[in-house]
C-alpha atoms as a PDB file:
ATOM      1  CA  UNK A   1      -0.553 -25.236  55.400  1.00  0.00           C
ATOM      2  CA  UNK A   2       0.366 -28.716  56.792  1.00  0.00           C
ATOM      3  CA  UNK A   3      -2.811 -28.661  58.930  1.00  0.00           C
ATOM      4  CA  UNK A   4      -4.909 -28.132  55.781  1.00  0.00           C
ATOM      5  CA  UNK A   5      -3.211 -30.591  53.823  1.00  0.00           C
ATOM      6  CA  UNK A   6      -3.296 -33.309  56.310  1.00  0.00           C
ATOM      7  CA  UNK A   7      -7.297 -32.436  56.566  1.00  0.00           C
ATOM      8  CA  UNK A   8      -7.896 -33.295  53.165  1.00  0.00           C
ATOM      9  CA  UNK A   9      -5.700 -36.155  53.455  1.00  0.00           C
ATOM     10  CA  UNK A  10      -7.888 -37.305  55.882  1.00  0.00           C
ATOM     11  CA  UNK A  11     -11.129 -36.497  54.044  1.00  0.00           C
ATOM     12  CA  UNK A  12      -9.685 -38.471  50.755  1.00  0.00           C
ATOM     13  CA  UNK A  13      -8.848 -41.647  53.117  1.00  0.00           C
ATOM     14  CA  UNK A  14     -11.880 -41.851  54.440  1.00  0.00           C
ATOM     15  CA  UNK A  15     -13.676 -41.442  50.916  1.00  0.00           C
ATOM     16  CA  UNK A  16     -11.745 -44.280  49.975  1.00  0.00           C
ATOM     17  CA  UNK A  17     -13.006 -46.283  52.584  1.00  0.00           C
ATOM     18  CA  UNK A  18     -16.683 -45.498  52.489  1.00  0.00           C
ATOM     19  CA  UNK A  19     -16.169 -46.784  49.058  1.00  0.00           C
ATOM     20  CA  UNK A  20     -14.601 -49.500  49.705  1.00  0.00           C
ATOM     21  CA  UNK A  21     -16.996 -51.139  51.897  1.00  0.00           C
ATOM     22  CA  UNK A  22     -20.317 -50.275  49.581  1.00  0.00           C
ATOM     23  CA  UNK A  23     -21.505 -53.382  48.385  1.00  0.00           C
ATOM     24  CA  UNK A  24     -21.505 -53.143  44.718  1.00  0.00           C
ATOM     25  CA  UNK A  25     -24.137 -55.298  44.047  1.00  0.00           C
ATOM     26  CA  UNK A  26     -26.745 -53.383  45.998  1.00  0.00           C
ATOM     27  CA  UNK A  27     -25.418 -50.055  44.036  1.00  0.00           C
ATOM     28  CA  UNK A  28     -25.974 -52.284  40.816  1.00  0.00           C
ATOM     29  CA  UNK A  29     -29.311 -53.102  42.194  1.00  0.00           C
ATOM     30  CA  UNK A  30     -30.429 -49.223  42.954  1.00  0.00           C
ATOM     31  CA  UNK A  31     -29.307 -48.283  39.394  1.00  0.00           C
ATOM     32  CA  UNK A  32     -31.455 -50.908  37.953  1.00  0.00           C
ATOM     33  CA  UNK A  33     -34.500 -50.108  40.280  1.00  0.00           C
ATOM     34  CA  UNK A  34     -34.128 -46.518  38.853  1.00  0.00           C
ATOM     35  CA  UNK A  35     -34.009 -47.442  35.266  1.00  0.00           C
ATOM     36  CA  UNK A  36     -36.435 -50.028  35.435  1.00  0.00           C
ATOM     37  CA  UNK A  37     -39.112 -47.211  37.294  1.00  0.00           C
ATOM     38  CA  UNK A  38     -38.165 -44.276  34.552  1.00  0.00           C
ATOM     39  CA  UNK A  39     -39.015 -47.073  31.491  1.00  0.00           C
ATOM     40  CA  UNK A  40     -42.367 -48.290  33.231  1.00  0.00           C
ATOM     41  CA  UNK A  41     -43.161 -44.260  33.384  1.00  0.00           C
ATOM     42  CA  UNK A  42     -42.549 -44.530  29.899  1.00  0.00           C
ATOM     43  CA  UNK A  43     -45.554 -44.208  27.008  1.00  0.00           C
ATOM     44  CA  UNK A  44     -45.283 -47.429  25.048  1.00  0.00           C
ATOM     45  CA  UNK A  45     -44.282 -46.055  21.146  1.00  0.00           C
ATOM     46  CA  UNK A  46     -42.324 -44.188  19.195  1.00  0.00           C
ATOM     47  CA  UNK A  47     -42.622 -40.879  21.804  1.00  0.00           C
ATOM     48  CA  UNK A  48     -40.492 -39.093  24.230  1.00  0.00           C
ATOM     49  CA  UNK A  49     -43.802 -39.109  26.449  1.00  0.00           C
ATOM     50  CA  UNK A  50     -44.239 -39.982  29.915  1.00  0.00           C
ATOM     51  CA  UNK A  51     -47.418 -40.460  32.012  1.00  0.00           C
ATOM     52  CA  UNK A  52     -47.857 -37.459  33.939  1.00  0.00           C
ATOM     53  CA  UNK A  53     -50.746 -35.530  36.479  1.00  0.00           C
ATOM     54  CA  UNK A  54     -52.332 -38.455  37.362  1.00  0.00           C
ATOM     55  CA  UNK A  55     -50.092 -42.140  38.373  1.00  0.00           C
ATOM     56  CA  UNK A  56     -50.162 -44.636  35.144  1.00  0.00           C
ATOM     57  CA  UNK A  57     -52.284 -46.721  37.133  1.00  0.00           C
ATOM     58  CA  UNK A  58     -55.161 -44.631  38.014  1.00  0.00           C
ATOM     59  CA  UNK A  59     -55.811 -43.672  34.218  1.00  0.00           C
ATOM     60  CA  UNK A  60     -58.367 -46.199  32.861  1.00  0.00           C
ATOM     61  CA  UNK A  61     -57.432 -45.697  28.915  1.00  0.00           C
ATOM     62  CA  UNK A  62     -54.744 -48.415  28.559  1.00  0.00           C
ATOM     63  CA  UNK A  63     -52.758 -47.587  26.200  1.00  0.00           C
ATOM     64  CA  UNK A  64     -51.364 -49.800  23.406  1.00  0.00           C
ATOM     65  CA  UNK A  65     -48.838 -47.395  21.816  1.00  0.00           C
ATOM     66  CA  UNK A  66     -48.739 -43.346  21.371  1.00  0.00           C
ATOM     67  CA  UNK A  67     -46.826 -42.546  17.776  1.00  0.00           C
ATOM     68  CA  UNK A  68     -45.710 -39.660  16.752  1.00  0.00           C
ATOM     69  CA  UNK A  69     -44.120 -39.171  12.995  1.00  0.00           C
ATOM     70  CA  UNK A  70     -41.645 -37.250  12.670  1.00  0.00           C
ATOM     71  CA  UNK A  71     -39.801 -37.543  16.045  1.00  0.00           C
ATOM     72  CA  UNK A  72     -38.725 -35.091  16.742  1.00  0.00           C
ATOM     73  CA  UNK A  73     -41.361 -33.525  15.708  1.00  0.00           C
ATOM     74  CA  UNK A  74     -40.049 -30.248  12.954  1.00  0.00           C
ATOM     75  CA  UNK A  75     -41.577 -27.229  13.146  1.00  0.00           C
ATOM     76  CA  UNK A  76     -43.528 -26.126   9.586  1.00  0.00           C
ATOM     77  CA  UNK A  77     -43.501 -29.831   8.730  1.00  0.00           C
ATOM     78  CA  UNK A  78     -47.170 -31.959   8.750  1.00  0.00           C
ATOM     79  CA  UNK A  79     -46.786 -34.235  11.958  1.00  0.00           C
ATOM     80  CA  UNK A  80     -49.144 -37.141  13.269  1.00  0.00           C
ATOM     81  CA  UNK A  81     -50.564 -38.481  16.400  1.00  0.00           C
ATOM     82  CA  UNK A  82     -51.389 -41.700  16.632  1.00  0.00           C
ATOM     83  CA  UNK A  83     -52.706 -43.186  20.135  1.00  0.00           C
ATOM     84  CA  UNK A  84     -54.215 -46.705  20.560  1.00  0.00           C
ATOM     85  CA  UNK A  85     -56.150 -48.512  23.905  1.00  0.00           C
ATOM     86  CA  UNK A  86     -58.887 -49.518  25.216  1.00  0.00           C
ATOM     87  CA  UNK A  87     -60.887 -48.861  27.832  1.00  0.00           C
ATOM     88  CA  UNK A  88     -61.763 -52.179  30.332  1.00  0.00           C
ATOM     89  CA  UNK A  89     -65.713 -53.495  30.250  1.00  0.00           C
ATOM     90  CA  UNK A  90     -65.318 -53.290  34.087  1.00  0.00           C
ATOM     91  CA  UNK A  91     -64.613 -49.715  34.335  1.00  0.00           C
ATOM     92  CA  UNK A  92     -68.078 -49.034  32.258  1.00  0.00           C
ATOM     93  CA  UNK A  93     -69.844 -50.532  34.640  1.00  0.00           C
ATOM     94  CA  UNK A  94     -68.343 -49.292  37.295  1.00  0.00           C
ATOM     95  CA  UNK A  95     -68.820 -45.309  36.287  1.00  0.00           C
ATOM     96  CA  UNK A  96     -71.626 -45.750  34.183  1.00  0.00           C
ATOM     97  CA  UNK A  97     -70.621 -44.724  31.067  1.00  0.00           C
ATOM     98  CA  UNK A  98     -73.138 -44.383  28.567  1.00  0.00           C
ATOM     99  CA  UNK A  99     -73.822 -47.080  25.778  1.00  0.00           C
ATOM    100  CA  UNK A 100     -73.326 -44.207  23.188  1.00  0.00           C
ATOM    101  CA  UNK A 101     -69.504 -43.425  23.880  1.00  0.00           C
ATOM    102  CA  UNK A 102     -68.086 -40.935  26.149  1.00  0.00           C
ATOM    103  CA  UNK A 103     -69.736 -38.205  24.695  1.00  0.00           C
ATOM    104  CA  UNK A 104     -68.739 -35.622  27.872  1.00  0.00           C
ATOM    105  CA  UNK A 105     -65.247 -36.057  27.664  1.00  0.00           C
ATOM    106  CA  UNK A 106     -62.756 -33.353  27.830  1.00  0.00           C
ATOM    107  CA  UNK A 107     -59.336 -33.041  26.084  1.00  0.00           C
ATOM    108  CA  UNK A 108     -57.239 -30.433  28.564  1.00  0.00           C
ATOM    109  CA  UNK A 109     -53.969 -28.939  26.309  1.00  0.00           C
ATOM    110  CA  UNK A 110     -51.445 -27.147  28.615  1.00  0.00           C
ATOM    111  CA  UNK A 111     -47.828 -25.576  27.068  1.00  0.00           C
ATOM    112  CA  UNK A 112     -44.395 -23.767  28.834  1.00  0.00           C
ATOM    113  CA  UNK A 113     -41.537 -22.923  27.318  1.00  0.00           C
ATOM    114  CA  UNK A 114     -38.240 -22.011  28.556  1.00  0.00           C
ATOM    115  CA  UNK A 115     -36.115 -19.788  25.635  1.00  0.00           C
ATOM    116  CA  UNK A 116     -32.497 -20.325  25.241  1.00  0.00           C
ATOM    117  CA  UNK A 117     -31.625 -16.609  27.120  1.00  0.00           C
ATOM    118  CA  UNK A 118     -33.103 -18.677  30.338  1.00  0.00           C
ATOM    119  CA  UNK A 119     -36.398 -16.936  30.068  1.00  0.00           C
ATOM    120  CA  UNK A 120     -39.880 -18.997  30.106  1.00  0.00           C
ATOM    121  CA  UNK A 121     -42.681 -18.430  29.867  1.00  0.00           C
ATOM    122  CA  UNK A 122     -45.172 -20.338  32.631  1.00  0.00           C
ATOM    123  CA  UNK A 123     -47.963 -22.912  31.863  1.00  0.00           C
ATOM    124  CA  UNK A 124     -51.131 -22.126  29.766  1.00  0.00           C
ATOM    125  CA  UNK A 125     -53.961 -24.109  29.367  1.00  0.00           C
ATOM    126  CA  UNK A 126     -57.222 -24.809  27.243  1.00  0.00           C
ATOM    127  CA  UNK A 127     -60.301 -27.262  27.302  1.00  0.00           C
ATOM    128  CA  UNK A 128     -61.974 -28.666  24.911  1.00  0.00           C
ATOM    129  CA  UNK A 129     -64.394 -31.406  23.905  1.00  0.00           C
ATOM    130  CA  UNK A 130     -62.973 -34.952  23.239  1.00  0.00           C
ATOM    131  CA  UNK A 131     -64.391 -35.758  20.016  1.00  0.00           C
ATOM    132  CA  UNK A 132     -63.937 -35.599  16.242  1.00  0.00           C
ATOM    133  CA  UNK A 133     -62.778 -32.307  15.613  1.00  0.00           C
ATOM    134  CA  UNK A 134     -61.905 -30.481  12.454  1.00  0.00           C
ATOM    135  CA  UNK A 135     -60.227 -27.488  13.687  1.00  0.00           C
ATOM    136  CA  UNK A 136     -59.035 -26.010  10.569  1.00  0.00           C
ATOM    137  CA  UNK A 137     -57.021 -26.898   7.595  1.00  0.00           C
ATOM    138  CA  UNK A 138     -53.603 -27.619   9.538  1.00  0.00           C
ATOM    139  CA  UNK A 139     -55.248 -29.929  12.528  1.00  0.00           C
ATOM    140  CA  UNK A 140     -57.677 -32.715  12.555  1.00  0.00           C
ATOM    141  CA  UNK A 141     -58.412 -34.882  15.162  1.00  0.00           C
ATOM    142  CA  UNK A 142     -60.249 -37.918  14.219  1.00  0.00           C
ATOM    143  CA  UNK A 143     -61.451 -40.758  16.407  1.00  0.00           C
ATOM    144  CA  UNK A 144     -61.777 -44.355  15.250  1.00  0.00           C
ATOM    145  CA  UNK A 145     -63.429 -47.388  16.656  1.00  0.00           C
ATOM    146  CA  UNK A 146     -61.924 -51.139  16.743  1.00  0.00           C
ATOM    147  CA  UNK A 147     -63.161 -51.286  13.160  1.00  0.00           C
ATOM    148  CA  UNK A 148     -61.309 -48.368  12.048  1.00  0.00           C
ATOM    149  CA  UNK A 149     -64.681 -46.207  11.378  1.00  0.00           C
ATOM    150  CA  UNK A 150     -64.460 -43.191  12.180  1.00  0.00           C
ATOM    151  CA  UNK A 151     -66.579 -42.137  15.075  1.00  0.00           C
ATOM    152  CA  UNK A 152     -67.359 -38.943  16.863  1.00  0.00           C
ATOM    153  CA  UNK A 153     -66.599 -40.069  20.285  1.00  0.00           C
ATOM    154  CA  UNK A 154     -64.151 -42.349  22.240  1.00  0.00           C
ATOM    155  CA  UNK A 155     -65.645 -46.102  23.057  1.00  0.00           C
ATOM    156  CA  UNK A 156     -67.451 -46.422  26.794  1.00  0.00           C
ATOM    157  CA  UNK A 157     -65.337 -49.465  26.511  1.00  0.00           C
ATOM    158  CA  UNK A 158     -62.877 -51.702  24.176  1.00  0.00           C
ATOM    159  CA  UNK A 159     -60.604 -50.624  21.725  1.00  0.00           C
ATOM    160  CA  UNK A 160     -60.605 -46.755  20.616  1.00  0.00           C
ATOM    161  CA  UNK A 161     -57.504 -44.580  18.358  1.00  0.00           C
ATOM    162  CA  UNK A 162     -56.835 -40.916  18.630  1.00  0.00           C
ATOM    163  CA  UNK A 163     -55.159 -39.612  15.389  1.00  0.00           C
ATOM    164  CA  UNK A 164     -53.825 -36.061  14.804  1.00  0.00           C
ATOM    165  CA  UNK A 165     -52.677 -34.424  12.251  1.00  0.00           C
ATOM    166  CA  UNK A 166     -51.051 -31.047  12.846  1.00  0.00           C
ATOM    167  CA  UNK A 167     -48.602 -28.718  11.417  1.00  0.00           C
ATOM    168  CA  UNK A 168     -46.811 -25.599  13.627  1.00  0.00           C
ATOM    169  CA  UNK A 169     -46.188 -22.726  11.738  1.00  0.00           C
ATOM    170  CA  UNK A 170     -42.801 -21.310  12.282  1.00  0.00           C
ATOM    171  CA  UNK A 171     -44.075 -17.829  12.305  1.00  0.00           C
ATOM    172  CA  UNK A 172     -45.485 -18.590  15.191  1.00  0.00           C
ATOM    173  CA  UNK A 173     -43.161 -19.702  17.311  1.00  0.00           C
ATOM    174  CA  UNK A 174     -40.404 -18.711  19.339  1.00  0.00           C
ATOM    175  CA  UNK A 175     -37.488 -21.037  19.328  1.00  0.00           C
ATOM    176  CA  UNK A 176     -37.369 -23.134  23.051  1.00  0.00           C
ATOM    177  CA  UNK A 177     -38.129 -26.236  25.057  1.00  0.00           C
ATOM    178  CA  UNK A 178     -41.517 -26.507  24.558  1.00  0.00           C
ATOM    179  CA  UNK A 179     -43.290 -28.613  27.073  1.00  0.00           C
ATOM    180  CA  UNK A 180     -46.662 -30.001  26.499  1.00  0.00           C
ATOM    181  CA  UNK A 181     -49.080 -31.971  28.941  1.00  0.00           C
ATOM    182  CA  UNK A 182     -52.399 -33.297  27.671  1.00  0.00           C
ATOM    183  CA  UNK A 183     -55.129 -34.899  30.176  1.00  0.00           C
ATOM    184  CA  UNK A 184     -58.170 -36.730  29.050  1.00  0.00           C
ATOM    185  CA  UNK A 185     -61.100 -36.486  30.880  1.00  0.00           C
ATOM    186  CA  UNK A 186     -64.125 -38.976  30.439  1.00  0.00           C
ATOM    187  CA  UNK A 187     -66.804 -36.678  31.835  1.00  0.00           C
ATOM    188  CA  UNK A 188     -68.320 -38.874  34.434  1.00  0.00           C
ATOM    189  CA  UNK A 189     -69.607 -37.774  37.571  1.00  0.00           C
ATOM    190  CA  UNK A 190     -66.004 -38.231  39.398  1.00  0.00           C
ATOM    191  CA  UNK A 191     -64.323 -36.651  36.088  1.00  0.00           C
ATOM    192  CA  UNK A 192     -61.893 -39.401  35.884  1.00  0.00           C
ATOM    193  CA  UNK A 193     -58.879 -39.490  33.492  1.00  0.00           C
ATOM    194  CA  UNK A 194     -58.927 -41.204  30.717  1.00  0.00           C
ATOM    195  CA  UNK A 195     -54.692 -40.452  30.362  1.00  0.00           C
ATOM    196  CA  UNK A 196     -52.928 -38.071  31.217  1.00  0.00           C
ATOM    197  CA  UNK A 197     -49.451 -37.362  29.515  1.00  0.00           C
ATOM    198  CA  UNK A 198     -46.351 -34.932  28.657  1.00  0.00           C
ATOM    199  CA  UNK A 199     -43.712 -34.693  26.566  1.00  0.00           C
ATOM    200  CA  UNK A 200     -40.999 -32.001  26.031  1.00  0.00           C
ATOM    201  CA  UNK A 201     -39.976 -31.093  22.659  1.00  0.00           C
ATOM    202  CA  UNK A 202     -36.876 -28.639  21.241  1.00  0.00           C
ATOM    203  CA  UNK A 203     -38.458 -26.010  18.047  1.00  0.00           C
ATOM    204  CA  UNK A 204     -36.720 -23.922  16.276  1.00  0.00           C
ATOM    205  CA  UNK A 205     -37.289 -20.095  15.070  1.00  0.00           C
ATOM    206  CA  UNK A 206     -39.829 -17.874  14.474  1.00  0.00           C
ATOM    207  CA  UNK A 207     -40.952 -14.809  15.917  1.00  0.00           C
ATOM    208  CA  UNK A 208     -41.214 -13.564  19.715  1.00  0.00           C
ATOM    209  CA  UNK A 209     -44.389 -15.430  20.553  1.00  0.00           C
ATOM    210  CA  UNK A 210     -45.512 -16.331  23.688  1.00  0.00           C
ATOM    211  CA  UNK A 211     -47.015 -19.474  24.870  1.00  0.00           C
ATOM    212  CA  UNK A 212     -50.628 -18.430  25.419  1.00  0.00           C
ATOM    213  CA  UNK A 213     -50.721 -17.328  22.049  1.00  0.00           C
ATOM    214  CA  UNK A 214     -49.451 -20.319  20.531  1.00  0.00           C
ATOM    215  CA  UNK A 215     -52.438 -22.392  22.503  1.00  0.00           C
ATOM    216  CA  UNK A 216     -55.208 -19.912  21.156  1.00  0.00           C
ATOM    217  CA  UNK A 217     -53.995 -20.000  17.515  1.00  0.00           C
ATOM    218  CA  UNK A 218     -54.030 -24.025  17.696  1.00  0.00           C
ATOM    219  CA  UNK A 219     -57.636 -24.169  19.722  1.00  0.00           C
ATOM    220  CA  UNK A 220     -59.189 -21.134  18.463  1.00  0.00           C
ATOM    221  CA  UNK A 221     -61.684 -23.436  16.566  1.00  0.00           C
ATOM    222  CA  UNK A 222     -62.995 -24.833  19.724  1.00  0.00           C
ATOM    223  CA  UNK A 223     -65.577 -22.129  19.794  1.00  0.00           C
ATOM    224  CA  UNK A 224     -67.215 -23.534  16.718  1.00  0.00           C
ATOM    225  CA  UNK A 225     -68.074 -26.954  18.188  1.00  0.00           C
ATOM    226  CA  UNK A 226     -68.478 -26.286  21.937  1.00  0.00           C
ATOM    227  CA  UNK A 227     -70.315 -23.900  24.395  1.00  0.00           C
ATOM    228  CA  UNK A 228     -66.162 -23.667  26.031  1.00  0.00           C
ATOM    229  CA  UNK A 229     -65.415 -19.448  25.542  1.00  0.00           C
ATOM    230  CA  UNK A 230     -62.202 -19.277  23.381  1.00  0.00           C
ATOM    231  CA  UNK A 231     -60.289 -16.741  22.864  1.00  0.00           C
ATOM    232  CA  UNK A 232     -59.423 -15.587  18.832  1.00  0.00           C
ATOM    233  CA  UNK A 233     -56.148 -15.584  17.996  1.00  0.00           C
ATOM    234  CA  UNK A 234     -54.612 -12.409  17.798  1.00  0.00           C
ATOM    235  CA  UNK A 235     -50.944 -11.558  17.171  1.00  0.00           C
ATOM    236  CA  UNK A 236     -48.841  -9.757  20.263  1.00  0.00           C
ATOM    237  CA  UNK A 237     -48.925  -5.873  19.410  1.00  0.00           C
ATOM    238  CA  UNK A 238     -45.982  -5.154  21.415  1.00  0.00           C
ATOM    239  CA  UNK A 239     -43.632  -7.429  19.483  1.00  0.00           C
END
């Protein structure tokens, strides 16, 4: 018993010493390193969003500020989008973007959730076309140019906003962590992202309903304005 006791004796001392010779101002100095990376990661806005898939710097939107009203957002309650940037003169030169706007681009949409019993459900995804979209009468997503005209396509280069306006239907969800990724793709030869994002979001109630459903419910409408095959939405018969 002594043995053992003089052991962690022992280990406590020379805790106390590691410690005490750590130079707090490089410890200060890590902390602040760490911070300072998380915040740069950081969407500019009123968002919980991060840049994600592809490094901040290697997506050629810049963006000016990513709103989202209400945050957090409540489920069965209208809630809006609001994304602002621009895309560099240089970088339309450099990939050839067409004069017309960036009428190829992509929007990719991927969900998870993980349920409060621990169970998840893994990551589904759907493509569609990056442009003016009415998708029914709970979503809209609505481009703008630096005049605030509405246009069907994103700029080849200056100023551009994304705006949605979207509602989730309680009886459609399961309560979770949802987590939601969107990457933007212009459409030129390389496919190069426009931004890429995610953000992770608590909702509450509704009934069982898993994520791939959820996507096809909320894109369904995709199949009205693109040659992309999309599933109809159809409830889970086993629930």
């Amino acid at each position: 018993m002594k043995s053992i006791l003089r052991q962690i004796l022992f280990l406590c001392t020379a805790t106390l010493a590691a410690l005490a010779k750590t130079n707090p101002t490089k410890q200060e100095s890590l902390v602040s390193e760490d911070i300072m990376a998380q915040q740069d990661n950081m969407v500019p806005g009123h968002n919980n969003a991060i840049y994600d898939t592809v490094p901040k710097d290697d997506q050629i939107f810049k963006i000016e500020f990513f709103e989202i009203a209400p945050t957090p957002i409540i489920a069965d309650r209208v809630f809006f989008i609001y994304l602002r940037g621009y895309l560099p003169e240089s970088k339309k030169k450099e990939l050839a973007l067409p004069d017309e706007g960036l009428v190829n681009a992509t929007l990719k949409v991927s969900a998870s959730v993980v349920y409060p019993d621990g169970s998840h459900d893994d990551e589904h995804s759907t493509t569609g076309p990056l442009r003016t979209t009415p998708f029914n009468d709970l979503a809209h997503l609505t481009i703008r140019n630096v005049r605030g005209v509405q246009v069907d396509y994103m700029r080849s280069s200056g100023r551009s906003d994304v705006l949605l306006d979207f509602q989730i239907l309680t009886m459609f969800l399961r309560t979770g962590m949802w987590a939601y990724k969107v990457d933007a793709r212009a459409g030129d030869v390389d496919n190069t992202c426009l931004f890429a994002l995610s953000m992770t979001q608590w909702l509450e109630r509704g009934l069982r309903w898993d994520v791939r459903n959820n996507l096809e419910a909320t894109w369904h409408n995709f199949s009205q304005c693109s040659a992309i095959p999309v599933k109809i939405w159809k409830p889970r018969e086993d629930l």
